[in-house]
PDB file of N, CA and C in Angstrom:
ATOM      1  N   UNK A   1      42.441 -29.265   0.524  1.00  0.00           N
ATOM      2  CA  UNK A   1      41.194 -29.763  -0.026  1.00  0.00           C
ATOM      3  C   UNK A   1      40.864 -28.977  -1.288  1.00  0.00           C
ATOM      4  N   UNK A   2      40.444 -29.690  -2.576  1.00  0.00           N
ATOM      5  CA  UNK A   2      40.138 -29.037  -3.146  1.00  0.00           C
ATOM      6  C   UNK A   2      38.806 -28.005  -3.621  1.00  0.00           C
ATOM      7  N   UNK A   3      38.276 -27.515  -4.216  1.00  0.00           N
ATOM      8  CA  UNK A   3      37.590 -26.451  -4.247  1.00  0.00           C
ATOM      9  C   UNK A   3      36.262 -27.762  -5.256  1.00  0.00           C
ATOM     10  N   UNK A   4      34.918 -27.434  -4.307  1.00  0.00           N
ATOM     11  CA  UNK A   4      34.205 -28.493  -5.243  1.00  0.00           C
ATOM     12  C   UNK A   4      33.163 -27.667  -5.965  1.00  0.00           C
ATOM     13  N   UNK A   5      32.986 -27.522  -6.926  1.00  0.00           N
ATOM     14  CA  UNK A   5      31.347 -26.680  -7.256  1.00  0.00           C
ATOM     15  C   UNK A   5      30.522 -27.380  -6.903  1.00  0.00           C
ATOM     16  N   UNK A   6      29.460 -26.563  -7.097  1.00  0.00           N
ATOM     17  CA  UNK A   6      28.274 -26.227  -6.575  1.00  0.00           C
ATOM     18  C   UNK A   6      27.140 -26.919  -7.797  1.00  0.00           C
ATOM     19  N   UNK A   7      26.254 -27.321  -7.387  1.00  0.00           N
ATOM     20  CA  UNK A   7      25.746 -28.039  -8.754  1.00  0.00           C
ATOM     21  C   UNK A   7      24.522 -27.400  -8.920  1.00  0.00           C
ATOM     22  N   UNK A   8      23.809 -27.947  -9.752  1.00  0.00           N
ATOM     23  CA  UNK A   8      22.811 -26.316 -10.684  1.00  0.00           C
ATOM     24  C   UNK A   8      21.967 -25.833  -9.485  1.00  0.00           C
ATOM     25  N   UNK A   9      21.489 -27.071  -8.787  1.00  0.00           N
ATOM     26  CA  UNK A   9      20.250 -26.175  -8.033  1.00  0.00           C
ATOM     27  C   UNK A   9      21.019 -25.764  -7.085  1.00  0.00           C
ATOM     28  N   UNK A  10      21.950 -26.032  -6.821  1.00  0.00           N
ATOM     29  CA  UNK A  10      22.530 -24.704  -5.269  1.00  0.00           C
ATOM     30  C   UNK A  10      22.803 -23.893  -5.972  1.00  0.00           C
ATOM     31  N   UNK A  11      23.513 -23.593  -7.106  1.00  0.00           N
ATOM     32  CA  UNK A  11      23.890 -22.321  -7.629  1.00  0.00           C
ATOM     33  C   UNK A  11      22.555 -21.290  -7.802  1.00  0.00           C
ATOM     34  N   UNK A  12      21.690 -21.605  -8.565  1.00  0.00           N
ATOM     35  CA  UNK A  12      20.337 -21.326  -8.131  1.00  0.00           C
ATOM     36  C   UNK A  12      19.808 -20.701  -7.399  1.00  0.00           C
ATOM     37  N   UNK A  13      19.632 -22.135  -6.296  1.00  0.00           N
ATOM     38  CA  UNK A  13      19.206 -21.406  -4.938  1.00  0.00           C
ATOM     39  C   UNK A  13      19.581 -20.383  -4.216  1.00  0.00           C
ATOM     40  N   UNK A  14      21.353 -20.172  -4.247  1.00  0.00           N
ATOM     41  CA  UNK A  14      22.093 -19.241  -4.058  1.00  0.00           C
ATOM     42  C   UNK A  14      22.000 -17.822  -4.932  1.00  0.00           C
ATOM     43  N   UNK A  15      21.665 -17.887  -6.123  1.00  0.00           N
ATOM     44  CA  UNK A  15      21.070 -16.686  -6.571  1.00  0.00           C
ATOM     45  C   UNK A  15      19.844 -16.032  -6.807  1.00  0.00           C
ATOM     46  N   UNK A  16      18.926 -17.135  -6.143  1.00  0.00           N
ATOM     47  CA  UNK A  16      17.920 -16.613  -6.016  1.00  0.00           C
ATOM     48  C   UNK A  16      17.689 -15.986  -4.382  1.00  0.00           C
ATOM     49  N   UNK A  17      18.138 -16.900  -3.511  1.00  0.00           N
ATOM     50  CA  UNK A  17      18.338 -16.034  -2.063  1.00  0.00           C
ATOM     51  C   UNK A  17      18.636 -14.745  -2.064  1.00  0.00           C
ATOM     52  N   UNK A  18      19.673 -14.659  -2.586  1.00  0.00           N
ATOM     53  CA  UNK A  18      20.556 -13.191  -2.869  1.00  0.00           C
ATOM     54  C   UNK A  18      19.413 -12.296  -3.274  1.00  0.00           C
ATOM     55  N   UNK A  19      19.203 -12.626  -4.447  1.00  0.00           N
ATOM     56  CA  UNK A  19      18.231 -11.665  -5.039  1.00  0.00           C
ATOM     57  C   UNK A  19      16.593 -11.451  -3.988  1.00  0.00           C
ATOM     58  N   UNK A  20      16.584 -12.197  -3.396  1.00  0.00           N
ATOM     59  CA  UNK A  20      15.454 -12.247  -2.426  1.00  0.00           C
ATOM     60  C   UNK A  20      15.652 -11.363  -1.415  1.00  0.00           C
ATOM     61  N   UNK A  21      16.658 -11.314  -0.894  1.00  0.00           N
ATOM     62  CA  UNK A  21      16.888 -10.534   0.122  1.00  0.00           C
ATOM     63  C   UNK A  21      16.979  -8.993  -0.375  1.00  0.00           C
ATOM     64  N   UNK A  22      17.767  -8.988  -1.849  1.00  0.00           N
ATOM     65  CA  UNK A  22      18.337  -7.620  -2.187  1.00  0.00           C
ATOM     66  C   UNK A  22      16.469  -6.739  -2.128  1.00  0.00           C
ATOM     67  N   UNK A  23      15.503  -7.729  -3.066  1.00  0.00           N
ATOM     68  CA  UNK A  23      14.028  -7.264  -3.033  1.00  0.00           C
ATOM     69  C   UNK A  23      13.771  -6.903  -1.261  1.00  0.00           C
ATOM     70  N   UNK A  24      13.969  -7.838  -0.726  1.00  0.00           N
ATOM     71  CA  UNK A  24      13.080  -7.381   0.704  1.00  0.00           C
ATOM     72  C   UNK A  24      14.296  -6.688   1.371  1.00  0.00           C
ATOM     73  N   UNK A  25      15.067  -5.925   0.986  1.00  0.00           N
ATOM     74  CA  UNK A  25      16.272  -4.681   1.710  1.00  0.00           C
ATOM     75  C   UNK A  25      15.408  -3.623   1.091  1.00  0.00           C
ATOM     76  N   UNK A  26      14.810  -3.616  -0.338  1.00  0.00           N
ATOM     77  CA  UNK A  26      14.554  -2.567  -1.341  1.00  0.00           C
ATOM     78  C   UNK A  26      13.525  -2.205  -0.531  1.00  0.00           C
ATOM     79  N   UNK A  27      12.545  -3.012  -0.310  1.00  0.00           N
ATOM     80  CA  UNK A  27      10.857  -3.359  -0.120  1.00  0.00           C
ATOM     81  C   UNK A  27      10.656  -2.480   0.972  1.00  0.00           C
ATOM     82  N   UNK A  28      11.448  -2.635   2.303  1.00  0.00           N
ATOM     83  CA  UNK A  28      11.618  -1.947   3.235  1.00  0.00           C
ATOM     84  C   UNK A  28      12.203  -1.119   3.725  1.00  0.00           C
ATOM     85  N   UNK A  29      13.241  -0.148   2.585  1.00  0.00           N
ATOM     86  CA  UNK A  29      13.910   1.028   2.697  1.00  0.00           C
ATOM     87  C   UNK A  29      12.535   2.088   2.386  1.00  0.00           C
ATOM     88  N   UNK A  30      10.952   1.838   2.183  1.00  0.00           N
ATOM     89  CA  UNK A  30      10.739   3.107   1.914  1.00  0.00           C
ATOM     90  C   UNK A  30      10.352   4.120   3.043  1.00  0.00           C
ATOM     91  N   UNK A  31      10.744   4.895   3.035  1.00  0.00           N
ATOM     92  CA  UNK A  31      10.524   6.420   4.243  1.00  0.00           C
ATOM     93  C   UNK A  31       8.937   6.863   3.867  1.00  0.00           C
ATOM     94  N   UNK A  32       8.347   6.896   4.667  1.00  0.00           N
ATOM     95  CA  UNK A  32       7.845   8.103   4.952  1.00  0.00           C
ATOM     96  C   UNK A  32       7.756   9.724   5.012  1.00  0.00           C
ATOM     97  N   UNK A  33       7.219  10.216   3.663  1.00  0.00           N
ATOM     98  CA  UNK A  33       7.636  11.826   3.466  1.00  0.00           C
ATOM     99  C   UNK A  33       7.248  12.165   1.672  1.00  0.00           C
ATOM    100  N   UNK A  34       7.946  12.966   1.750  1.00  0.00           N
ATOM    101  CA  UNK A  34       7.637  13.433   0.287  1.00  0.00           C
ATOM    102  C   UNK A  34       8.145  12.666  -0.856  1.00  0.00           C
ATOM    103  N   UNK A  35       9.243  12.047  -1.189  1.00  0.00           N
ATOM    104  CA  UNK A  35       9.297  11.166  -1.584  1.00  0.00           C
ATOM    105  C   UNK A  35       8.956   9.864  -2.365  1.00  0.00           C
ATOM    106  N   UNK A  36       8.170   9.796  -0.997  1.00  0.00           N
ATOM    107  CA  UNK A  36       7.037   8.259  -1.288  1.00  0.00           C
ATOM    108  C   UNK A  36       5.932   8.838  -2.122  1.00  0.00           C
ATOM    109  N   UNK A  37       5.315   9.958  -1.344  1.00  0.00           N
ATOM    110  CA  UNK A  37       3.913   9.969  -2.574  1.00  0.00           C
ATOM    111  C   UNK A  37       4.148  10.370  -3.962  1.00  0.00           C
ATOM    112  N   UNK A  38       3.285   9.483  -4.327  1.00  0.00           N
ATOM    113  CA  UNK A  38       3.222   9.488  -5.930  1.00  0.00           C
ATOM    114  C   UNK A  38       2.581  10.955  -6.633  1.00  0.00           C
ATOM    115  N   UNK A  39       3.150  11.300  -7.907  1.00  0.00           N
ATOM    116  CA  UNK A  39       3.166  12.579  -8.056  1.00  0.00           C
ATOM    117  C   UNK A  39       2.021  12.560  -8.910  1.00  0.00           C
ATOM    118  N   UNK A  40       0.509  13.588  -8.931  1.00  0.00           N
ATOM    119  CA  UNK A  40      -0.128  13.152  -9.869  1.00  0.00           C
ATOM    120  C   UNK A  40      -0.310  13.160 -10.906  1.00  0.00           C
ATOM    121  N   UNK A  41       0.723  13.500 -11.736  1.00  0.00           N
ATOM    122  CA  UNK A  41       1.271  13.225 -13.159  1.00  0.00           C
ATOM    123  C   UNK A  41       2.209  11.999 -13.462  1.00  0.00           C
ATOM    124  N   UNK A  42       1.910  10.743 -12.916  1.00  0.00           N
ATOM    125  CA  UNK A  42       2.836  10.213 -13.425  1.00  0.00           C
ATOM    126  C   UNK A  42       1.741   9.116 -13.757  1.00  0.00           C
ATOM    127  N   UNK A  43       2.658   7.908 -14.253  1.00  0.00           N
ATOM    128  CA  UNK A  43       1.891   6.943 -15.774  1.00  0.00           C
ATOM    129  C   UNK A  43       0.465   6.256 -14.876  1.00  0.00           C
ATOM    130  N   UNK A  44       1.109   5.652 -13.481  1.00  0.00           N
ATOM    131  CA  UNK A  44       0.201   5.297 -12.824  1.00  0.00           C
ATOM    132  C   UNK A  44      -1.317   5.705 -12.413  1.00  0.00           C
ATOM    133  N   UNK A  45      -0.690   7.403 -12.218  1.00  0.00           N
ATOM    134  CA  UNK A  45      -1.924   8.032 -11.577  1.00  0.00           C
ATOM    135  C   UNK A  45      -2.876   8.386 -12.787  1.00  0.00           C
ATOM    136  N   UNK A  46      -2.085   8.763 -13.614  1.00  0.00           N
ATOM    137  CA  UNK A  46      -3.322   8.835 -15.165  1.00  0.00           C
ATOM    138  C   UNK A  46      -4.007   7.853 -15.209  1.00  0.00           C
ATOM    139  N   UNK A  47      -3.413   6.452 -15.255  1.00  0.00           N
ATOM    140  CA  UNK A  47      -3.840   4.958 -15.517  1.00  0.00           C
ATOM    141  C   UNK A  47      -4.843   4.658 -14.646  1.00  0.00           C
ATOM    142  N   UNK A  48      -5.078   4.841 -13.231  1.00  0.00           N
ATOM    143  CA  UNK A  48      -5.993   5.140 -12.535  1.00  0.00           C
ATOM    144  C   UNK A  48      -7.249   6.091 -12.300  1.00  0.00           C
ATOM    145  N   UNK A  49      -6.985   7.206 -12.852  1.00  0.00           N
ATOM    146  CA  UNK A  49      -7.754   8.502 -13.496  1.00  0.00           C
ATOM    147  C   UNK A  49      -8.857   7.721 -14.396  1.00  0.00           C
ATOM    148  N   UNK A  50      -8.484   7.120 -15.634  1.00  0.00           N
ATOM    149  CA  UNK A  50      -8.552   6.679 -17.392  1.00  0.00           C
ATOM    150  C   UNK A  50      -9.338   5.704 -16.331  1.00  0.00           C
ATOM    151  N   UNK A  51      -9.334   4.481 -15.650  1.00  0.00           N
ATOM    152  CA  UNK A  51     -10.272   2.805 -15.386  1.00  0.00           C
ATOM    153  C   UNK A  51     -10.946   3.879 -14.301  1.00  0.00           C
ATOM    154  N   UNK A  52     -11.193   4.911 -13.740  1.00  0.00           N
ATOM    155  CA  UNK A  52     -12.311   4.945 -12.955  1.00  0.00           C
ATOM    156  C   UNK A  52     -13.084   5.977 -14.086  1.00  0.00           C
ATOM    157  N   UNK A  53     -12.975   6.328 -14.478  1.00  0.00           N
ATOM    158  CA  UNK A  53     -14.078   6.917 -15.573  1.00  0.00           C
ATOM    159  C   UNK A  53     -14.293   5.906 -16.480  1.00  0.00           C
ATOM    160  N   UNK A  54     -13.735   5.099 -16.919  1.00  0.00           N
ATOM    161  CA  UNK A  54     -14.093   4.064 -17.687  1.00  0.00           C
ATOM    162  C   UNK A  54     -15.365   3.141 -16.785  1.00  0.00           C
ATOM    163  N   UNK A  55     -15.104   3.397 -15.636  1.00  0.00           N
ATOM    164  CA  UNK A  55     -15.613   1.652 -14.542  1.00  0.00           C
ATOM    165  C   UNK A  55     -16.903   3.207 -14.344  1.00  0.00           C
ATOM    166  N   UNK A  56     -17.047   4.021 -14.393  1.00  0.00           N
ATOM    167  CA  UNK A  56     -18.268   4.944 -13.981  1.00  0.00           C
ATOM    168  C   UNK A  56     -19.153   5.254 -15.613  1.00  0.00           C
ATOM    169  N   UNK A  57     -18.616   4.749 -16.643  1.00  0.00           N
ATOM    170  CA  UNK A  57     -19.980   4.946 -17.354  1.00  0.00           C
ATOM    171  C   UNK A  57     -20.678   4.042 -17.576  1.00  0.00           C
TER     172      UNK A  57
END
């Protein structure tokens, strides 16, 4: 039998599954520990620092 492709939207669908799963493998590898918490020098925690003094005057 020969070999048939796959036509746009399965190819697609097929790389978007993939990539769906690879996100929810990522999503749910995180541990608990030092690691995870965010350090308070980084872009986020400033960025959060900067809108609550902004949102308090």
């Amino acid at each position: 039998m020969g070999v048939t492709r796959l036509k746009r939207k399965d190819r697609k669908n097929k790389t978007t599954s993939r990539l769906e799963v690879q996100f929810l493998k990522n999503a749910t590898n995180l541990e608990p520990g030092s690691r995870s918490h965010e350090s308070p020098n980084n872009q986020i925690a400033k960025n959060n620092v900067a809108l609550a003094k902004a949102a308090g005057k």
